[in-house]
C-alpha atoms as a PDB file:
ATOM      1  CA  UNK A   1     123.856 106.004 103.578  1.00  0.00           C
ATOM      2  CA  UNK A   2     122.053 108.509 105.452  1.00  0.00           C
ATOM      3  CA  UNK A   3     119.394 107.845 108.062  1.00  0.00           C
ATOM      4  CA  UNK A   4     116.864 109.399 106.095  1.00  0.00           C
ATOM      5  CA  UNK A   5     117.894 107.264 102.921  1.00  0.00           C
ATOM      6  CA  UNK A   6     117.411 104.336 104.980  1.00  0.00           C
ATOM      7  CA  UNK A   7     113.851 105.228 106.098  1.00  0.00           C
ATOM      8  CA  UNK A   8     113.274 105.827 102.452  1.00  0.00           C
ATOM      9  CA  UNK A   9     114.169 102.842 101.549  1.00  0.00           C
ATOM     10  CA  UNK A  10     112.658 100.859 104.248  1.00  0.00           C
ATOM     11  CA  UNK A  11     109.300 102.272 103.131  1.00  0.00           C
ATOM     12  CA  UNK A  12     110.186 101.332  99.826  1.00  0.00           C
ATOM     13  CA  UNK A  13     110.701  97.819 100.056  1.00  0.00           C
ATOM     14  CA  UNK A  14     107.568  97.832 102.213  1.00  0.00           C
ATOM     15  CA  UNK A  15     105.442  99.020  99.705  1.00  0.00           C
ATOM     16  CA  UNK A  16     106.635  97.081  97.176  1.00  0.00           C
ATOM     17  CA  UNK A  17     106.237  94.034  98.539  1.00  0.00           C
ATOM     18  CA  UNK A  18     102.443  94.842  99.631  1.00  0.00           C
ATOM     19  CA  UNK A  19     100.663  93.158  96.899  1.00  0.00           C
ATOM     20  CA  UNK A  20      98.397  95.291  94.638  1.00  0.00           C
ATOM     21  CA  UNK A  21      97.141  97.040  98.065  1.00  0.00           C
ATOM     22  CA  UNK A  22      98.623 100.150  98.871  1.00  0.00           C
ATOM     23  CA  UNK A  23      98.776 101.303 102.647  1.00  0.00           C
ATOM     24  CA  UNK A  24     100.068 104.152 103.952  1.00  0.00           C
ATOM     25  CA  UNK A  25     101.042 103.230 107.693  1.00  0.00           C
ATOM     26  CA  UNK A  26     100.760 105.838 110.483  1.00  0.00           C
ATOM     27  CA  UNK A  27     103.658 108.600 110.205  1.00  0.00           C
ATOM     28  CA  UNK A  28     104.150 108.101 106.464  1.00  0.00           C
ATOM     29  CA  UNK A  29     104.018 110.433 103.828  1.00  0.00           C
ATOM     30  CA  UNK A  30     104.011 109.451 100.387  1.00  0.00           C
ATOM     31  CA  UNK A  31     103.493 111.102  97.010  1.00  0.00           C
ATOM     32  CA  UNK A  32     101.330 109.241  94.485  1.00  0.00           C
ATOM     33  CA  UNK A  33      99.712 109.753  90.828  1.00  0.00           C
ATOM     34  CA  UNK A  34      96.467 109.524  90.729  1.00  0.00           C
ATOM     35  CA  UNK A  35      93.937 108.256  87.661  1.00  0.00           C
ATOM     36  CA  UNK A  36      90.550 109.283  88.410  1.00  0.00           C
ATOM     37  CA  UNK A  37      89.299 107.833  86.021  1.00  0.00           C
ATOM     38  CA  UNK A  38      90.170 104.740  88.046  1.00  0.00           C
ATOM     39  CA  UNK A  39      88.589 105.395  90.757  1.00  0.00           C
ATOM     40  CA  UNK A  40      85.492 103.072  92.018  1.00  0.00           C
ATOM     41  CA  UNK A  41      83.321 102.643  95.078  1.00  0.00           C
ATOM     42  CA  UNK A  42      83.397  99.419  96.504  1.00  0.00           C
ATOM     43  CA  UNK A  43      81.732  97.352  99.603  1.00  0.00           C
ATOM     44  CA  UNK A  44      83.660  96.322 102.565  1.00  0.00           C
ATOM     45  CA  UNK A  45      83.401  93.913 105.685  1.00  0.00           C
ATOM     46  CA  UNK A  46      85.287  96.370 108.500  1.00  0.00           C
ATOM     47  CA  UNK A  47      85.122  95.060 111.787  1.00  0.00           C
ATOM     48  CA  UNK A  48      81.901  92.935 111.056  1.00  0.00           C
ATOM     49  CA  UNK A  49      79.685  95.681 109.149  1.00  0.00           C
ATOM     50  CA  UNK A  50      78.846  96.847 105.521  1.00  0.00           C
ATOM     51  CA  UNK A  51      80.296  99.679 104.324  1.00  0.00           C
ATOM     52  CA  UNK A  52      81.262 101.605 101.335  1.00  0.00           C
ATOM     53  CA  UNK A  53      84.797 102.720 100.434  1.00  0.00           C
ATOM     54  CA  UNK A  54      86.397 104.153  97.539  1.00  0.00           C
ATOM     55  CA  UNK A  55      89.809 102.430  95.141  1.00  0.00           C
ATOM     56  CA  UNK A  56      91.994 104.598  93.816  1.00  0.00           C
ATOM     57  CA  UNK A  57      94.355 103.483  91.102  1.00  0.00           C
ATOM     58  CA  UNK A  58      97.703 104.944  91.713  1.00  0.00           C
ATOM     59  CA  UNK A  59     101.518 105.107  90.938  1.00  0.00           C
ATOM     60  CA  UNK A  60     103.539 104.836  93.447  1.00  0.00           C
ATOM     61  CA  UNK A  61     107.421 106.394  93.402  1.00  0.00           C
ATOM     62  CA  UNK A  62     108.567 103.387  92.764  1.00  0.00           C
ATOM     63  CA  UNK A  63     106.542 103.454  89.599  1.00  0.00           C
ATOM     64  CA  UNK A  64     104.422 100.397  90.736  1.00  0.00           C
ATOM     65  CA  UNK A  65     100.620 100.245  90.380  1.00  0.00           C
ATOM     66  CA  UNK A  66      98.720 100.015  93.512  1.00  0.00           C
ATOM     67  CA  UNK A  67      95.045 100.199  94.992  1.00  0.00           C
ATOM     68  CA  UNK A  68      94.472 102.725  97.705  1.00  0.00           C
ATOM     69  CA  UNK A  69      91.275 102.128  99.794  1.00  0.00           C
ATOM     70  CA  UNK A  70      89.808 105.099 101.536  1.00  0.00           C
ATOM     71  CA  UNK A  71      86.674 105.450 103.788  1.00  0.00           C
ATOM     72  CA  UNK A  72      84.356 107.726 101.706  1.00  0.00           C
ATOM     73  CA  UNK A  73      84.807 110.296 104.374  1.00  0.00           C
ATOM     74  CA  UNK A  74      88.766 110.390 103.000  1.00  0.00           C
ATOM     75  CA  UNK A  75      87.629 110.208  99.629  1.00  0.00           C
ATOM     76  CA  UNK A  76      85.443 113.279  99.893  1.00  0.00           C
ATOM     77  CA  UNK A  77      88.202 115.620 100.542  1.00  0.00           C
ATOM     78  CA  UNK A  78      90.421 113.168  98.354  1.00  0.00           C
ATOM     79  CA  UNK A  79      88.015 113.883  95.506  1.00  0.00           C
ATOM     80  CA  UNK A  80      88.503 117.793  95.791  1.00  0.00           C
ATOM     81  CA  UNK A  81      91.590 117.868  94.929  1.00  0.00           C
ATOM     82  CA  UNK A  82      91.114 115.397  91.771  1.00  0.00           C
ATOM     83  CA  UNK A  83      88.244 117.543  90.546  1.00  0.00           C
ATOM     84  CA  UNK A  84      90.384 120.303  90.543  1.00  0.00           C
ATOM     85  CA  UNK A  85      92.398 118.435  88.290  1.00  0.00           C
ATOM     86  CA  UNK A  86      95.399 117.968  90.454  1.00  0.00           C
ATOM     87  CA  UNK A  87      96.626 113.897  89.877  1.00  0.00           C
ATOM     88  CA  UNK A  88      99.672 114.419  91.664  1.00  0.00           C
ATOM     89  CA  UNK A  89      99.331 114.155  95.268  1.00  0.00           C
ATOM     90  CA  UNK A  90     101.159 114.211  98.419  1.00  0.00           C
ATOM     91  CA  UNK A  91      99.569 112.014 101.201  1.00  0.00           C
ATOM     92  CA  UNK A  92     100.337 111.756 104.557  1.00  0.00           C
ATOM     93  CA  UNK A  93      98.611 109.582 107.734  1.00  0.00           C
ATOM     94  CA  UNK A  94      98.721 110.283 111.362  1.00  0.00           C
ATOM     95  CA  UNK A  95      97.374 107.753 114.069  1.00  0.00           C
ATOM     96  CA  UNK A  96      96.253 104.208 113.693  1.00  0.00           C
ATOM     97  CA  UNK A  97      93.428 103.072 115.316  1.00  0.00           C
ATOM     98  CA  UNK A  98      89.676 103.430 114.075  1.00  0.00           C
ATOM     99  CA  UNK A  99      89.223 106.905 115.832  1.00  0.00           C
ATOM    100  CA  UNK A 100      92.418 108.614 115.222  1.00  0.00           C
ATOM    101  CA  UNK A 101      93.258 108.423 112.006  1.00  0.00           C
ATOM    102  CA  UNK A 102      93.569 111.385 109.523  1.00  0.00           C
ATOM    103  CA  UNK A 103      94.695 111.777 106.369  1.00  0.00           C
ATOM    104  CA  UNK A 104      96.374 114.978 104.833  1.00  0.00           C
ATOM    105  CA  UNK A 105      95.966 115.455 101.192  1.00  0.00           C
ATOM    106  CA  UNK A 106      98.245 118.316  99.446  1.00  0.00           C
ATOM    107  CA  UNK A 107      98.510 118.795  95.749  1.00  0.00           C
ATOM    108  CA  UNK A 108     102.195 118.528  93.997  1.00  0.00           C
ATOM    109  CA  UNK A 109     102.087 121.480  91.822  1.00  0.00           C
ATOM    110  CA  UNK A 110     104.361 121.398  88.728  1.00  0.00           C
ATOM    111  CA  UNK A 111     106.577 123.616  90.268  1.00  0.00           C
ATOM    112  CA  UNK A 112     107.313 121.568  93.127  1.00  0.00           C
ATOM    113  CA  UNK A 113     107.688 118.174  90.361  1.00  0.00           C
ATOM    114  CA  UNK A 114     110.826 119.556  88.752  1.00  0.00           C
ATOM    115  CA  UNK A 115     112.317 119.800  91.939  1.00  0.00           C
ATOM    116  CA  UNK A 116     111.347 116.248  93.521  1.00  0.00           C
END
């Protein structure tokens, strides 16, 4: 097994065994299929406050049904991309803590399907 078949299916098991929550730690990259039509904002506790996020419904590789939460600064530049009509989406996260975090959102175009 190669050592990038092992990280592959480290994350794997990881995400399968995460519930219906889907999180995408720091580092990882992940592509996922969207339904926006499954999309909804919700209201969170985070660190003692109100606020509003947004769950995605989503397929994972694995071909398992999760929720993605993003902050509804995410989901703005998220929701580009799904208003464009791309559903297929590669998502990556850098950093972990409250102020460092980013998320990278790049379509999969059908091109680029065939050859995953």
């Amino acid at each position: 097994m190669t050592e990038a078949s092992i990280y592959s299916e480290v994350e794997s098991l990881a995400r399968q065994t995460q519930g219906k929550y889907l999180k995408v730690n720091p580092g990882e990259t992940v592509i996922l299929q969207f339904n926006p039509q499954r999309a909804r904002v919700i209201e969170r506790d985070f660190n003692g406050k109100k606020s509003k996020a947004v769950e995605y419904e989503v397929l994972t590789p694995e071909g398992d049904q999760k929720l993605l939460t993003l902050s509804l600064s995410w989901a703005l530049n998220l929701n580009e991309l799904l208003r464009e009509g791309h559903t297929k989406i590669k998502v990556g996260r850098r950093g972990g803590g409250l102020q460092d975090t980013r998320y990278a959102f790049l379509p999969i175009t059908e091109e680029q399907q065939h050859k995953l």
